[in-house]
Protein backbone atom coordinates (compact mmCIF):
# COMPACT_ATOMS: atom_id res chain seq x y z
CA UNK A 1 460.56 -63.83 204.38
CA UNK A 2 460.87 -60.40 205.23
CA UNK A 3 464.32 -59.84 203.93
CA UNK A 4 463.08 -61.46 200.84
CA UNK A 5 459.81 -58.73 200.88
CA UNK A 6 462.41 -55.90 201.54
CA UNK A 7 464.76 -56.79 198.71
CA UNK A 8 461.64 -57.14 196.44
CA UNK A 9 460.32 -53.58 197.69
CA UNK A 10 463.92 -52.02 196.83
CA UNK A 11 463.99 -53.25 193.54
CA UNK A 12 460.34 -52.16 192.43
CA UNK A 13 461.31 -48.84 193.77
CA UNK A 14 464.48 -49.15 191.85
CA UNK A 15 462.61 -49.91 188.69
CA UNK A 16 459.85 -47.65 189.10
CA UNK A 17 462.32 -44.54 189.24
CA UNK A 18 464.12 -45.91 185.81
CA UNK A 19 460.62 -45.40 184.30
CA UNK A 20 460.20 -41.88 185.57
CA UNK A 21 463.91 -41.10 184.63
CA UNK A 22 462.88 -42.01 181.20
CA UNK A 23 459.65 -39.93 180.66
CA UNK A 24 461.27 -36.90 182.47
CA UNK A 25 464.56 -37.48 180.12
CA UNK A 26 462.27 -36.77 177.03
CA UNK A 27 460.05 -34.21 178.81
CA UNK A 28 463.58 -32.32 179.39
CA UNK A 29 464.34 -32.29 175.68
CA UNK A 30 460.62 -31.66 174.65
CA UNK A 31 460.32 -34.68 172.78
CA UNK A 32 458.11 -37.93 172.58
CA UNK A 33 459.80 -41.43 174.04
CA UNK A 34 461.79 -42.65 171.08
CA UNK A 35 460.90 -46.16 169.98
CA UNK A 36 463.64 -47.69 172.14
CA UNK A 37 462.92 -45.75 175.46
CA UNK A 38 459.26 -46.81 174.37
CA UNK A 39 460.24 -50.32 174.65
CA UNK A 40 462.60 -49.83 177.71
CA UNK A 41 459.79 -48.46 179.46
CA UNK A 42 457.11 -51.52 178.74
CA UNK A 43 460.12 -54.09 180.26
CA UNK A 44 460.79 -52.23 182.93
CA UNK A 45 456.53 -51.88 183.50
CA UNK A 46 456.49 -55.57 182.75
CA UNK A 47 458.60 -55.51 185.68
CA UNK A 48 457.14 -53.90 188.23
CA UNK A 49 453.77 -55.47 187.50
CA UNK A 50 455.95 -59.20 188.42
CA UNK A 51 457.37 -57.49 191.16
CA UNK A 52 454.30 -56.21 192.54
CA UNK A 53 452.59 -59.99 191.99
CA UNK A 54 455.55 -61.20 193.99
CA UNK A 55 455.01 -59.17 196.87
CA UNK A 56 451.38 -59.63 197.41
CA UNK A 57 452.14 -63.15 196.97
CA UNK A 58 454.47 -62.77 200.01
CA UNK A 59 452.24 -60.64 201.98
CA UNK A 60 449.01 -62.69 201.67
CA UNK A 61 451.34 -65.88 203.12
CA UNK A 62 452.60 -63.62 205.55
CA UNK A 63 449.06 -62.61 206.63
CA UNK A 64 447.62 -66.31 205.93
CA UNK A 65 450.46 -67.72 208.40
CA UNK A 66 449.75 -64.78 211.17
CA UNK A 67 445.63 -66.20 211.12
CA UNK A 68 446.66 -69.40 210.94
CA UNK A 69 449.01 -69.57 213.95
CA UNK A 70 446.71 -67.18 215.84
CA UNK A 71 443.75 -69.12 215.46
CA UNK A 72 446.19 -72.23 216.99
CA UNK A 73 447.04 -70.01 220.19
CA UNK A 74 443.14 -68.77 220.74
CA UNK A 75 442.13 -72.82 220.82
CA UNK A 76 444.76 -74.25 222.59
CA UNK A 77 443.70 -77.35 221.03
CA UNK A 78 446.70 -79.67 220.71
CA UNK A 79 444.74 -82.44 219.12
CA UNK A 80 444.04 -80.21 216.54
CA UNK A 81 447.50 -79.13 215.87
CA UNK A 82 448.48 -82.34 215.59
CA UNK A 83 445.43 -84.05 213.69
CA UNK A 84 446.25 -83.85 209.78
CA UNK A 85 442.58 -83.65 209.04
CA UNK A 86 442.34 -80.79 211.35
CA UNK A 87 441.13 -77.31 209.42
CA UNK A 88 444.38 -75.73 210.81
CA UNK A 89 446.54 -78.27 208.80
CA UNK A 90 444.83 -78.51 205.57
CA UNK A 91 445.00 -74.92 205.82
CA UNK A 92 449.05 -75.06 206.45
CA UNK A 93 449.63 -77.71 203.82
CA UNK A 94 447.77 -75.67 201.32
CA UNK A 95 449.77 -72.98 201.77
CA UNK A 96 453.14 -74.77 201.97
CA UNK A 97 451.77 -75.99 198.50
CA UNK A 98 450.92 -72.73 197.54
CA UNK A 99 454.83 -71.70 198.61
CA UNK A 100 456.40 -74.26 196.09
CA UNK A 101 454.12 -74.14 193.49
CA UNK A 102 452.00 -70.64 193.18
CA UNK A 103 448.77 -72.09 193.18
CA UNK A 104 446.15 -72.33 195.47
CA UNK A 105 444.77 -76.13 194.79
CA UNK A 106 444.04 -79.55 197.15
CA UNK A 107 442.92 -80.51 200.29
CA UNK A 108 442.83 -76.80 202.41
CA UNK A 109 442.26 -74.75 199.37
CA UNK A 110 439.01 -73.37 200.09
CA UNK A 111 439.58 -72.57 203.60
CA UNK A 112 443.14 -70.58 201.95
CA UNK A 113 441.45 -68.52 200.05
CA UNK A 114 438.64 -68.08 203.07
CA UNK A 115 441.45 -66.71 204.87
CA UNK A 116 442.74 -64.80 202.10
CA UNK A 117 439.92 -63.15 201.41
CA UNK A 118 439.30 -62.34 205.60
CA UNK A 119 442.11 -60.05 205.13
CA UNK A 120 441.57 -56.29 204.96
CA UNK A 121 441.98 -53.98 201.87
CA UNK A 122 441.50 -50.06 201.19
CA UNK A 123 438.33 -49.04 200.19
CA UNK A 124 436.77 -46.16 199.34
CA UNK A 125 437.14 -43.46 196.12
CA UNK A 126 440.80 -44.61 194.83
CA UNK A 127 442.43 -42.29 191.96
CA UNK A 128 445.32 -44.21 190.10
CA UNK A 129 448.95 -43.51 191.53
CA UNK A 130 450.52 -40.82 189.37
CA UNK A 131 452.96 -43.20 187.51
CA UNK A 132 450.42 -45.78 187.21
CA UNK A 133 448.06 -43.36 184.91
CA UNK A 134 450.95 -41.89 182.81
CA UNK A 135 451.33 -45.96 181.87
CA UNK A 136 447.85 -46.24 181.21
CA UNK A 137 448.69 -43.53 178.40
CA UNK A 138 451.22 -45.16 177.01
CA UNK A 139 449.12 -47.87 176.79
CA UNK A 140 446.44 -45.98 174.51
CA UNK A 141 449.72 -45.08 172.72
CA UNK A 142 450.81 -48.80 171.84
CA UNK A 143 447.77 -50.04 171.24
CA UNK A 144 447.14 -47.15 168.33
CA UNK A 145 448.68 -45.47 165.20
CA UNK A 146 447.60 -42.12 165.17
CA UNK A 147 448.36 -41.14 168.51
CA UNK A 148 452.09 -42.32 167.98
CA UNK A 149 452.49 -39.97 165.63
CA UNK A 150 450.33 -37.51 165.98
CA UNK A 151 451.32 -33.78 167.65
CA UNK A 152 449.72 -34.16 171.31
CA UNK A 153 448.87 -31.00 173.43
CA UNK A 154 447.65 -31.11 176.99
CA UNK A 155 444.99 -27.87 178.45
CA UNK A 156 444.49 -28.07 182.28
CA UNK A 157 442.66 -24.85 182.70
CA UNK A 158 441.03 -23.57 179.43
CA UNK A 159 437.88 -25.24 178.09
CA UNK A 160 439.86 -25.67 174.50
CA UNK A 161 442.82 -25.34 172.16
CA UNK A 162 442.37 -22.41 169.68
CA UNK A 163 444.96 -23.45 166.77
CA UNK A 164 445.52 -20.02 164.20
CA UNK A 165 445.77 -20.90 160.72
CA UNK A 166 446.59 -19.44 157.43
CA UNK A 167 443.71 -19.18 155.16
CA UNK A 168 445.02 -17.70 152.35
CA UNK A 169 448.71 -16.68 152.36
CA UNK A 170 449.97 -13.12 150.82
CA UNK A 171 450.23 -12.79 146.81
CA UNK A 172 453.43 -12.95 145.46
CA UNK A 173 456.02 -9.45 146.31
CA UNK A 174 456.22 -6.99 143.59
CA UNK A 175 459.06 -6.10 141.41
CA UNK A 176 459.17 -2.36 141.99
CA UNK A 177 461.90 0.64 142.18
CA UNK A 178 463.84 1.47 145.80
CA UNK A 179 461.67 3.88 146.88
CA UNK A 180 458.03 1.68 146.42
CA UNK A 181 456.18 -0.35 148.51
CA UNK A 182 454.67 -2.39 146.24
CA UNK A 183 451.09 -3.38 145.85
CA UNK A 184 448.78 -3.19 149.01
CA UNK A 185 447.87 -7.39 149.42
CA UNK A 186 444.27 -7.92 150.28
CA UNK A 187 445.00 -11.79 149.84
CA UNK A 188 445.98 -12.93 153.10
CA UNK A 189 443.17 -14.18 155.66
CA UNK A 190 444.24 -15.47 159.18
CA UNK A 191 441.37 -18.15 160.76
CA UNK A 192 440.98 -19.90 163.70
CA UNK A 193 440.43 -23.66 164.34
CA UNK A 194 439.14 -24.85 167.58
CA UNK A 195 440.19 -28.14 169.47
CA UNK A 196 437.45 -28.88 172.13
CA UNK A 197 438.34 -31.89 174.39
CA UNK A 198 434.73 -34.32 174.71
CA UNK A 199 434.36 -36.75 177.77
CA UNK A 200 434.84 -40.44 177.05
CA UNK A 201 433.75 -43.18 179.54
CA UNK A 202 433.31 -46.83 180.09
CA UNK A 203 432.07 -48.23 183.88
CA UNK A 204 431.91 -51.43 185.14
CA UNK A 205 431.43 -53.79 188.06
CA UNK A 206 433.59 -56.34 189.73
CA UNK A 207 432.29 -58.75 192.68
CA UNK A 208 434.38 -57.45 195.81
CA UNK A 209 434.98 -61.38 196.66
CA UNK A 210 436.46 -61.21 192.97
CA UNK A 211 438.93 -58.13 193.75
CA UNK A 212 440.25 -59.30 196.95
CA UNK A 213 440.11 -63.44 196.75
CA UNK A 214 441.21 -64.09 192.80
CA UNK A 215 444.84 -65.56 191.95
CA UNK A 216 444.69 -63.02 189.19
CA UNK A 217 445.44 -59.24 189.38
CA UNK A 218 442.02 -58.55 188.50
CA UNK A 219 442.09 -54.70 188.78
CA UNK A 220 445.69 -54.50 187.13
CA UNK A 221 443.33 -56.17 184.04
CA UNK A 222 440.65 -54.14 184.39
CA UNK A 223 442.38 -50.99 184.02
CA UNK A 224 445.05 -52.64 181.24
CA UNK A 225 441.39 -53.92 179.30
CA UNK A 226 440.09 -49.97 179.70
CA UNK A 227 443.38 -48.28 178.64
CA UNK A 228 443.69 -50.77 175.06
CA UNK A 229 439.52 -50.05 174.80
CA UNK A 230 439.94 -45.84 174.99
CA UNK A 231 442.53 -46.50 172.73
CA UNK A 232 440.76 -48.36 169.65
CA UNK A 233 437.58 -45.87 170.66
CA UNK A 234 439.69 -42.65 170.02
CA UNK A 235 442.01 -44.25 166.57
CA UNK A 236 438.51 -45.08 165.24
CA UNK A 237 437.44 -41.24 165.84
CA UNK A 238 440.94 -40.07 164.56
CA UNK A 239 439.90 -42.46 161.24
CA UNK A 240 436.22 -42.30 160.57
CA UNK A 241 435.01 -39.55 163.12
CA UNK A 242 432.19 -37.20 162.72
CA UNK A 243 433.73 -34.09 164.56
CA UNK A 244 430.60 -33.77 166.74
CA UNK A 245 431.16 -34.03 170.09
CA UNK A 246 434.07 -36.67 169.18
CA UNK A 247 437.26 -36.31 166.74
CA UNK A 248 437.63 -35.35 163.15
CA UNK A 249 438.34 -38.25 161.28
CA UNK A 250 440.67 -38.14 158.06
CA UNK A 251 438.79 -40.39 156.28
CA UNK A 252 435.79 -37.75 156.59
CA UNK A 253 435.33 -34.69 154.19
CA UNK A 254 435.16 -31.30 156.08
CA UNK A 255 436.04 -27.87 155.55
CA UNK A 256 437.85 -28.14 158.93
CA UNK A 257 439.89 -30.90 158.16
CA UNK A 258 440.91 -32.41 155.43
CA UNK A 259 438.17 -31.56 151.90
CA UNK A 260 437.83 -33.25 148.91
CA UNK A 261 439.75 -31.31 147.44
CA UNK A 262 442.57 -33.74 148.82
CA UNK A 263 440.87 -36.72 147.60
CA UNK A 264 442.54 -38.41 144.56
CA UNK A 265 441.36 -41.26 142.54
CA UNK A 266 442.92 -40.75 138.91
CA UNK A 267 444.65 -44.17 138.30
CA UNK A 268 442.16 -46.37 140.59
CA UNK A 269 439.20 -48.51 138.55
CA UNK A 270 435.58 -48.06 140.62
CA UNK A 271 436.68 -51.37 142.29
CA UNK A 272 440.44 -52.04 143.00
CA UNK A 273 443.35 -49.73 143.84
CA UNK A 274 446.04 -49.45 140.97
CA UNK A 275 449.73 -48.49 141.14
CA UNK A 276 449.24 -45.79 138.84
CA UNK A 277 446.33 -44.26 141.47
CA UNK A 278 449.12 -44.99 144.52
CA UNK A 279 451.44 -42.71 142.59
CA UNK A 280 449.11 -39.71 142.13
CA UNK A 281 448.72 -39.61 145.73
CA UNK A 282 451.43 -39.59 146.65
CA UNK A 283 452.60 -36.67 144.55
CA UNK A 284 449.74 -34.83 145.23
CA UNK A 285 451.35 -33.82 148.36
CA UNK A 286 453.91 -31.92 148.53
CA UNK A 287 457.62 -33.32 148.80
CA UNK A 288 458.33 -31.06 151.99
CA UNK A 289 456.07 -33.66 153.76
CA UNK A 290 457.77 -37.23 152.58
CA UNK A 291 460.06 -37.39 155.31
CA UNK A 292 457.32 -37.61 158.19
CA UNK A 293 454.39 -38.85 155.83
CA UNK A 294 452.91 -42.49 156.04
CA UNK A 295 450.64 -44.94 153.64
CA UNK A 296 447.43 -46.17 155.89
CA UNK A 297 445.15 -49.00 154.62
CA UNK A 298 443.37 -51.56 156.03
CA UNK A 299 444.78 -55.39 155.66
CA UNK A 300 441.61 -55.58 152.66
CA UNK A 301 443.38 -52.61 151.09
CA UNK A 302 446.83 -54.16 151.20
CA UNK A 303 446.22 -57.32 150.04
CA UNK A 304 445.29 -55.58 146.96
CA UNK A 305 448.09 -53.95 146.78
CA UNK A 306 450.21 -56.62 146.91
CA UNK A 307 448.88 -58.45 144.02
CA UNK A 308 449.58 -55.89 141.64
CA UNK A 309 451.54 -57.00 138.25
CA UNK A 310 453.38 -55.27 135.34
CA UNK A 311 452.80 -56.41 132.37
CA UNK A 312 454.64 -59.37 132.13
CA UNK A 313 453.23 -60.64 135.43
CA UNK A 314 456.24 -59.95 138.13
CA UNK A 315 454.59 -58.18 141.17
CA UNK A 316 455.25 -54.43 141.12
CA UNK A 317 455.61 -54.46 144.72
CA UNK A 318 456.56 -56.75 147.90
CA UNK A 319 456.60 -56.48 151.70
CA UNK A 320 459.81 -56.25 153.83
CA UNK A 321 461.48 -59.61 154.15
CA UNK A 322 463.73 -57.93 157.26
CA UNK A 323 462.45 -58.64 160.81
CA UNK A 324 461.24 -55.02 162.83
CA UNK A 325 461.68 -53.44 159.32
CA UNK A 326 458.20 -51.62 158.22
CA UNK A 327 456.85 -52.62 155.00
CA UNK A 328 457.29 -49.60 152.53
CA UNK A 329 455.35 -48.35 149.33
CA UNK A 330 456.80 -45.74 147.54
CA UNK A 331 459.55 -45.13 149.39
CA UNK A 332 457.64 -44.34 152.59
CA UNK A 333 456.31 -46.86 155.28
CA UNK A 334 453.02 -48.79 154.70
CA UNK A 335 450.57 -48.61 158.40
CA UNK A 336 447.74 -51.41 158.98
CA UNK A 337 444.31 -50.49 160.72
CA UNK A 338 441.64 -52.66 161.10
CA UNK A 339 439.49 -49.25 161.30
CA UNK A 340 440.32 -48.04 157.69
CA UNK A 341 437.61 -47.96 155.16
CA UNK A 342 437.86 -51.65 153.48
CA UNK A 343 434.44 -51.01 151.07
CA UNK A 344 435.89 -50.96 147.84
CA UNK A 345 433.14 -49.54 145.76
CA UNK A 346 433.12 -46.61 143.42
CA UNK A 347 433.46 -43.07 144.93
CA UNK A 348 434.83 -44.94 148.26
CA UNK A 349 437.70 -44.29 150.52
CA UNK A 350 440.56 -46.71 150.74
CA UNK A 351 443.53 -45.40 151.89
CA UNK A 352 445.55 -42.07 152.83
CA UNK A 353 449.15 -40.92 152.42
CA UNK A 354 450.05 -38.08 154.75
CA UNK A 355 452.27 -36.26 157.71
CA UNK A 356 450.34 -37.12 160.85
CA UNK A 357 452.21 -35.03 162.68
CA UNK A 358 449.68 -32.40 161.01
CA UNK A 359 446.49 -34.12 162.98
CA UNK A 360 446.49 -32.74 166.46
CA UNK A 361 445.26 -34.09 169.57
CA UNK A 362 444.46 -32.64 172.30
CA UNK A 363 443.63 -33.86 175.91
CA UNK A 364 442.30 -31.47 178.95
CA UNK A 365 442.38 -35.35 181.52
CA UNK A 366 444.67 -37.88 181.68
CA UNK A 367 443.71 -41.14 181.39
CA UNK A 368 442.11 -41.67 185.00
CA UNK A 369 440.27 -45.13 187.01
CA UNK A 370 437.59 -44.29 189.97
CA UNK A 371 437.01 -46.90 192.21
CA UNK A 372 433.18 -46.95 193.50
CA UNK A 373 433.24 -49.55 196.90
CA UNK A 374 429.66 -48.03 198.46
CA UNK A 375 427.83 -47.62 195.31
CA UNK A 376 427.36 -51.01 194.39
CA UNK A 377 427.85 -52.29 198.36
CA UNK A 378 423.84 -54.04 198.22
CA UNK A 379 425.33 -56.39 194.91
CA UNK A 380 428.51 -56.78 196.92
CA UNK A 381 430.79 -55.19 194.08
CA UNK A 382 432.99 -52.80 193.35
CA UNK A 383 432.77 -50.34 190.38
CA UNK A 384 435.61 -49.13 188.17
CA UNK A 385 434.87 -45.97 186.09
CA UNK A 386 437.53 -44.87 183.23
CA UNK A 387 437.21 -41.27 182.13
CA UNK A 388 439.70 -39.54 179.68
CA UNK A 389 438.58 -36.09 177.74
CA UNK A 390 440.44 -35.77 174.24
CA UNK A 391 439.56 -34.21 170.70
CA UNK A 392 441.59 -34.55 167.40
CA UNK A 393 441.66 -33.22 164.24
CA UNK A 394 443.75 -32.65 161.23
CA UNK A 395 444.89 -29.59 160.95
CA UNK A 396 446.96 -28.66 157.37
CA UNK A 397 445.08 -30.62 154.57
CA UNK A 398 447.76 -30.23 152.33
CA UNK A 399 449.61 -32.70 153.87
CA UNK A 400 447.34 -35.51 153.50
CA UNK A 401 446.26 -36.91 150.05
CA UNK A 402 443.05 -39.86 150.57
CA UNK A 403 443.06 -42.55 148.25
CA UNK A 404 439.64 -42.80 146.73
CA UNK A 405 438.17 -45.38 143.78
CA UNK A 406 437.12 -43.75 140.57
């Protein structure tokens, strides 16, 4: 069994550096993962997390076995060796059951998983390993669609991200003789926009039986449950935030992000989206963004879309028929969110076409899990406490265009 745990060991290690290799490849080249390094690096995760099941399986039978044939030496009882009704051999044919199948069932069980959970773990104020938090961002990542594709910046010792910005650019150069200067400009106006990170947390408490006795990895699915959770929190705030003391949404009107004056509803009824209205939104922004910019609606919104008709009643438009191939509108892909606006009343958002590489995010802490063992110690439990500190906002209106009903 040992050779079997050391083999194991090597190839976690093994797959663990392939990860790292990966995220230090891009970090190299000063890029984001692409989409297939992105799904390299889930596998190989998907890996390690069945490698590490593996090996506490093994080391929980090793330990089991150890009690087992110590309590056998302390009694000295050869009757009970020997009786099959004896705790010592339920125990041992549970967990030669346990060996061929994975499961912890029949005669023996409980006393198992008594020994099981007599075994010792670490305790005390636990920070994730390194590796294990820069998954839990990737995690936020997959489980979102702004963040993907959004411009990410990280601050470890200032209290926030100032971002210059062009106001108002210079007036056109003058026409003049070789020896002129041309016209003073008083046009151009340089501002200042302001990314302030805001804490985001979510605790809760886990019986320590739980954490040490269950089958199930039950803090690898706590802290999987909190990364896809601080995920759907923050693409909500990149949507529909108010820009106090969370995100600026793009679906909310604000001088610092994206105004009305980007809003555009000529060609939409008060009630449904029209083809026409997709059209002027689309060029209402400018054709130097196409080749980054993206259609976002929710699922109501789409359906809508999809059941547009000329006038001889063909649809005007249909979804990809080609497997992993986005669905595109216009030339440019089509994004779901549940977290869209899906009212469809007069005056209403419905969708946006834009470059979200122009909203920026910025975080000041990584994606982190506390572990809290004496806090709780009179409910017998141990707390978990998720913390991550992030703000967002978009940052060039003209790149966005919202679809709006007339």
């Amino acid at each position: 069994m040992s050779n079997r745990l050391k083999e194991l060991r090597e190839k976690r290690g093994k797959t663990v550096k392939e990860m790292r290799d990966l995220i230090e490849t891009a970090e190299t080249e000063n890029r984001d993962l692409t989409a297939e390094e992105l799904e390299r690096h889930g596998q190989h995760f998907a890996l390690v997390e069945q490698l590490r099941g593996q090996i506490e399986a093994l080391e929980r039978s090793q330990e089991a076995e150890r009690v087992a044939a110590a309590r056998e030496i302390d009694t000295g009882d050869e009757t009970a060796k020997k009786d099959p009704g004896s705790v010592e051999e339920r125990v041992m044919g549970c967990y030669r059951r346990y060996l061929r199948t994975g499961r912890i069932e029949g005669e023996g069980a409980e006393e198992f998983r008594a020994l099981q959970a007599d075994v010792d773990t670490e305790g005390g104020f636990l920070r994730a390993p390194q590796q294990f938090v820069e998954q839990l961002l990737k995690n936020v990542d997959d489980a979102t669609f702004i963040r993907q594709r959004a411009t990410k910046f990280s601050i470890t010792t200032a209290e926030s991200l100032g971002v210059p910005t062009l106001d108002t650019d210079l007036d056109d150069a003058d026409w003049t003789a070789e020896l002129a200067t041309g016209n003073e400009d008083t046009a151009m106006r340089i501002g200042k926009r302001e990314l302030r990170p805001h804490p985001l947390a979510k605790r809760i408490k886990v019986s320590k039986k739980l954490v040490r006795a269950s089958a199930l990895p039950i803090e690898q699915i706590i802290m999987q449950r909190m990364g896809y959770k601080f995920g759907i929190t923050g693409e909500k705030a990149y949507l529909t935030g108010t820009g106090a003391n969370q995100p600026l949404g793009v679906f909310t009107a604000h001088a610092d992000g994206i105004s009305t004056g980007r809003d555009v509803s000529s060609g939409n009824t008060m009630t449904e989206i029209r083809f026409d209205g997709l059209i002027a939104a689309k060029y209402s922004v400018k054709a130097q963004y196409w080749p980054r910019a993206d259609w976002l609606f929710h699922r109501n919104a789409v359906e809508q879309i999809v059941k547009l008709k000329d006038g001889e009643g063909q649809y005007i438009w249909r979804m990809s028929v080609r497997d992993g191939e986005p669905d595109m509108l216009l030339g440019r892909p089509l994004m779901i969110s549940e977290y869209a606006p899906n009212t469809f009343t007069t005056g209403l958002y419905v969708g946006l076409f834009g470059d979200f590489s122009k909203y920026w995010i910025v975080d000041a802490l990584d994606m982190q899990v506390q572990r809290l063992v004496e806090l709780y110690a009179e409910t017998n439990q141990d707390g978990f406490i998720g913390r991550l500190e992030s703000d967002g906002a978009p940052v060039l209106q003209e790149a966005f265009a919202r679809v709006k009903l007339a």
